[in-house]
C-alpha atoms as a PDB file:
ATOM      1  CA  UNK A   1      93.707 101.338 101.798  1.00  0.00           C
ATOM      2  CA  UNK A   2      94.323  98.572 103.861  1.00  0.00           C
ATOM      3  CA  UNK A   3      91.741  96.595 101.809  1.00  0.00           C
ATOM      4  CA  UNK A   4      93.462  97.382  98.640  1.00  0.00           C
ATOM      5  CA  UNK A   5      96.550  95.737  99.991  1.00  0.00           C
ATOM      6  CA  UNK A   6      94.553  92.863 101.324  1.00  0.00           C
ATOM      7  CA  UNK A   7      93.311  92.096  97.769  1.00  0.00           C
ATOM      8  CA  UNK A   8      96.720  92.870  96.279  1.00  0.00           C
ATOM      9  CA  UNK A   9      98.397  89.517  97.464  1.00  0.00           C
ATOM     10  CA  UNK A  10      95.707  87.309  96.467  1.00  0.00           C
ATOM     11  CA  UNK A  11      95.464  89.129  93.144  1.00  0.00           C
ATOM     12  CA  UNK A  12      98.989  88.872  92.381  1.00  0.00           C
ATOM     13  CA  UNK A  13      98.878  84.705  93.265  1.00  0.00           C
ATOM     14  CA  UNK A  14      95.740  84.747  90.854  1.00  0.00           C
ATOM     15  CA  UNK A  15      98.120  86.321  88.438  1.00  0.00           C
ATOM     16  CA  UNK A  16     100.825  84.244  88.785  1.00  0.00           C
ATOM     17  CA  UNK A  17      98.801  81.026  88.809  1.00  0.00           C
ATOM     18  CA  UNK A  18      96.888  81.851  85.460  1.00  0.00           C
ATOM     19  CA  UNK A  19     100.542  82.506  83.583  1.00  0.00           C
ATOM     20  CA  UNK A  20     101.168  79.128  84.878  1.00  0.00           C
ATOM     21  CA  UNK A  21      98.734  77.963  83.312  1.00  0.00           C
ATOM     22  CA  UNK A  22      99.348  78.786  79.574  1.00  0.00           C
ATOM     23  CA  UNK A  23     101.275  77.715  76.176  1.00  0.00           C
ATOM     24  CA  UNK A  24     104.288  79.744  75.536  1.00  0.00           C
ATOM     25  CA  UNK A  25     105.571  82.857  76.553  1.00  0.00           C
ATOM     26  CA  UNK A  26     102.917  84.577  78.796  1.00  0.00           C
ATOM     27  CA  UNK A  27     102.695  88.386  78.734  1.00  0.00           C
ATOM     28  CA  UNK A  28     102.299  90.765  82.260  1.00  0.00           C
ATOM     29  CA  UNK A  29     101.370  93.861  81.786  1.00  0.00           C
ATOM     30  CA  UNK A  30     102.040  96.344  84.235  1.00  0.00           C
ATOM     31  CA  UNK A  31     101.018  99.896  85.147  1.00  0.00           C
ATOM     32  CA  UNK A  32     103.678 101.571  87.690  1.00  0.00           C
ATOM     33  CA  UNK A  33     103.276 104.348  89.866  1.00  0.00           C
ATOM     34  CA  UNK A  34     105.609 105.729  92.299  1.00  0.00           C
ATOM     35  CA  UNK A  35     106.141 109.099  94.407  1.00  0.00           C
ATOM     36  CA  UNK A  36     109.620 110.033  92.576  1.00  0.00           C
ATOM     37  CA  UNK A  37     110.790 109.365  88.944  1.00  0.00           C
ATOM     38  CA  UNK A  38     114.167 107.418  91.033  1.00  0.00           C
ATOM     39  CA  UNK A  39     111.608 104.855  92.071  1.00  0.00           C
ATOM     40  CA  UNK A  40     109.689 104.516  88.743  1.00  0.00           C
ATOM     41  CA  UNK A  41     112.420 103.792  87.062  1.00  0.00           C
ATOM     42  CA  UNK A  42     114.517 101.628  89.891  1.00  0.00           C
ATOM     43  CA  UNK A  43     110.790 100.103  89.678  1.00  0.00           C
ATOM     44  CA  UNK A  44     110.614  99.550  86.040  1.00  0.00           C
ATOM     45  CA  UNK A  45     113.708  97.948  85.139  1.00  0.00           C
ATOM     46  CA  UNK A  46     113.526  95.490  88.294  1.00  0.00           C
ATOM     47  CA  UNK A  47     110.339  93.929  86.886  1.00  0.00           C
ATOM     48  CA  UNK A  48     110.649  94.100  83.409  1.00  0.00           C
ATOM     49  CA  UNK A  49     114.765  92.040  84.160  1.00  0.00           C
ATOM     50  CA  UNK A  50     112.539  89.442  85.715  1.00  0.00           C
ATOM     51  CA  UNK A  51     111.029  88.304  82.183  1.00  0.00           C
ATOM     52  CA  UNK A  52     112.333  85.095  81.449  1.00  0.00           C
ATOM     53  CA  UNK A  53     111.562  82.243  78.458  1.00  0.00           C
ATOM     54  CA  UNK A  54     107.677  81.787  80.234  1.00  0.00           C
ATOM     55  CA  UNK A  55     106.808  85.285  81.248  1.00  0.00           C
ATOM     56  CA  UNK A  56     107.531  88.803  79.516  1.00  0.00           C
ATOM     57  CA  UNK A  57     107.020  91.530  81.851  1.00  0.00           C
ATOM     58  CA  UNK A  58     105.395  94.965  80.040  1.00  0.00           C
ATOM     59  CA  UNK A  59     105.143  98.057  81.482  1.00  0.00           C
ATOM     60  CA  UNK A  60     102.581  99.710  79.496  1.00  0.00           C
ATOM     61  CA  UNK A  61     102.347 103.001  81.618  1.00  0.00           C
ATOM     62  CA  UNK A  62     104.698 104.434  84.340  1.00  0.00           C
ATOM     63  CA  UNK A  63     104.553 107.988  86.208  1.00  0.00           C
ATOM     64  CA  UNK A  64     105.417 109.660  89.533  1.00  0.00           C
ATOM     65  CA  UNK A  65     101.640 110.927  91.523  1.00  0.00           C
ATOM     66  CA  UNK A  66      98.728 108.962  93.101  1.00  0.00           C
ATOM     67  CA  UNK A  67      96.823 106.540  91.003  1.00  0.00           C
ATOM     68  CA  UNK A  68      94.370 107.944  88.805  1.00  0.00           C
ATOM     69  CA  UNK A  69      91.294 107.455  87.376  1.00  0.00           C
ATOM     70  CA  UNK A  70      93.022 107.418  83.892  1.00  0.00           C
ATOM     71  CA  UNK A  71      95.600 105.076  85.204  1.00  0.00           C
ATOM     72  CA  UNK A  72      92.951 102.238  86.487  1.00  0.00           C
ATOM     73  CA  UNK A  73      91.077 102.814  83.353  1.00  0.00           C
ATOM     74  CA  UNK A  74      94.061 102.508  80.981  1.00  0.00           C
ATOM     75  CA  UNK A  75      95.131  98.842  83.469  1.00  0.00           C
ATOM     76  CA  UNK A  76      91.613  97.654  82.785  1.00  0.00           C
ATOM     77  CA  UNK A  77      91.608  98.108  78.945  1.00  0.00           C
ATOM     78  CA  UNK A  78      94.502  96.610  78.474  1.00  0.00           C
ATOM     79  CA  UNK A  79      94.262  94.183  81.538  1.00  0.00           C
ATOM     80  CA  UNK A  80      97.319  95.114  83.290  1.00  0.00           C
ATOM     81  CA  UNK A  81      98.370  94.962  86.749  1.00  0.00           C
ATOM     82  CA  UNK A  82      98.559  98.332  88.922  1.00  0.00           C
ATOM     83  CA  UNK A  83     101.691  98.608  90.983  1.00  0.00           C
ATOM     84  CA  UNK A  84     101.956 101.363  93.564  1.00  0.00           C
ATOM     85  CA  UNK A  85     104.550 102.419  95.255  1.00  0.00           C
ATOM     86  CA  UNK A  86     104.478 104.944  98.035  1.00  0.00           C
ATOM     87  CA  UNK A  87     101.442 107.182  96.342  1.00  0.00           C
ATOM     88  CA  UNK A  88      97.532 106.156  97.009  1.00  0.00           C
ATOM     89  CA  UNK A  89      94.833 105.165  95.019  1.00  0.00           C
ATOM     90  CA  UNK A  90      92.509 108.697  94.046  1.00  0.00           C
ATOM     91  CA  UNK A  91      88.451 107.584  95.247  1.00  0.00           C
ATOM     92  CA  UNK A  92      87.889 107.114  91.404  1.00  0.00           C
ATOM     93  CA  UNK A  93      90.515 104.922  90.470  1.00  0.00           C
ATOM     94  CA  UNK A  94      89.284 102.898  93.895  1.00  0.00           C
ATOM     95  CA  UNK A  95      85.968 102.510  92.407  1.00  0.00           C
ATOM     96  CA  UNK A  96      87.169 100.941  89.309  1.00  0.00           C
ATOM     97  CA  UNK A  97      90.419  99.153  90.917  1.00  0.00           C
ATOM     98  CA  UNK A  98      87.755  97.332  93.174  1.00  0.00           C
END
């Protein structure tokens, strides 16, 4: 776990350097777990208010529970960043997160 968080930051400045780095309105798509529908939403709405002219913030999936195997696969289809907060990461979705 505390590797996944240890990759998270650097991730997230890789991220936000390659949006920096376009034409336009960049898009960030987003998958957002959390361990109560309260924070899911408080979650959601936070992130998606921080799209501005440059960025547009897209939450493509959202749900309360650990991250799944579905939920890494369906961030790496559609290239989206997996935001956890207060579940863990099933052995699966680890595999393919990593």
């Amino acid at each position: 776990e505390s590797r996944l968080v240890a990759t998270a930051g650097s991730r997230m400045e890789d991220i936000m350097a390659t949006l920096g780095k376009g034409e336009g309105q960049q898009v960030l798509n987003l998958v957002i777990k959390a361990d109560v529908q309260g924070s899911v939403q408080a979650l959601s709405q936070a992130l998606v208010a921080l799209s501005n002219d440059d960025i547009r913030i897209n939450v493509i999936h959202s749900g309360v529970g650990g991250i799944t195997e579905s939920d890494a696969n369906s961030a790496a289809a559609s290239k989206a960043t997996v935001i956890g907060f207060n579940v863990r990461a099933d052995a699966s979705a680890r595999r393919i997160i990593e």
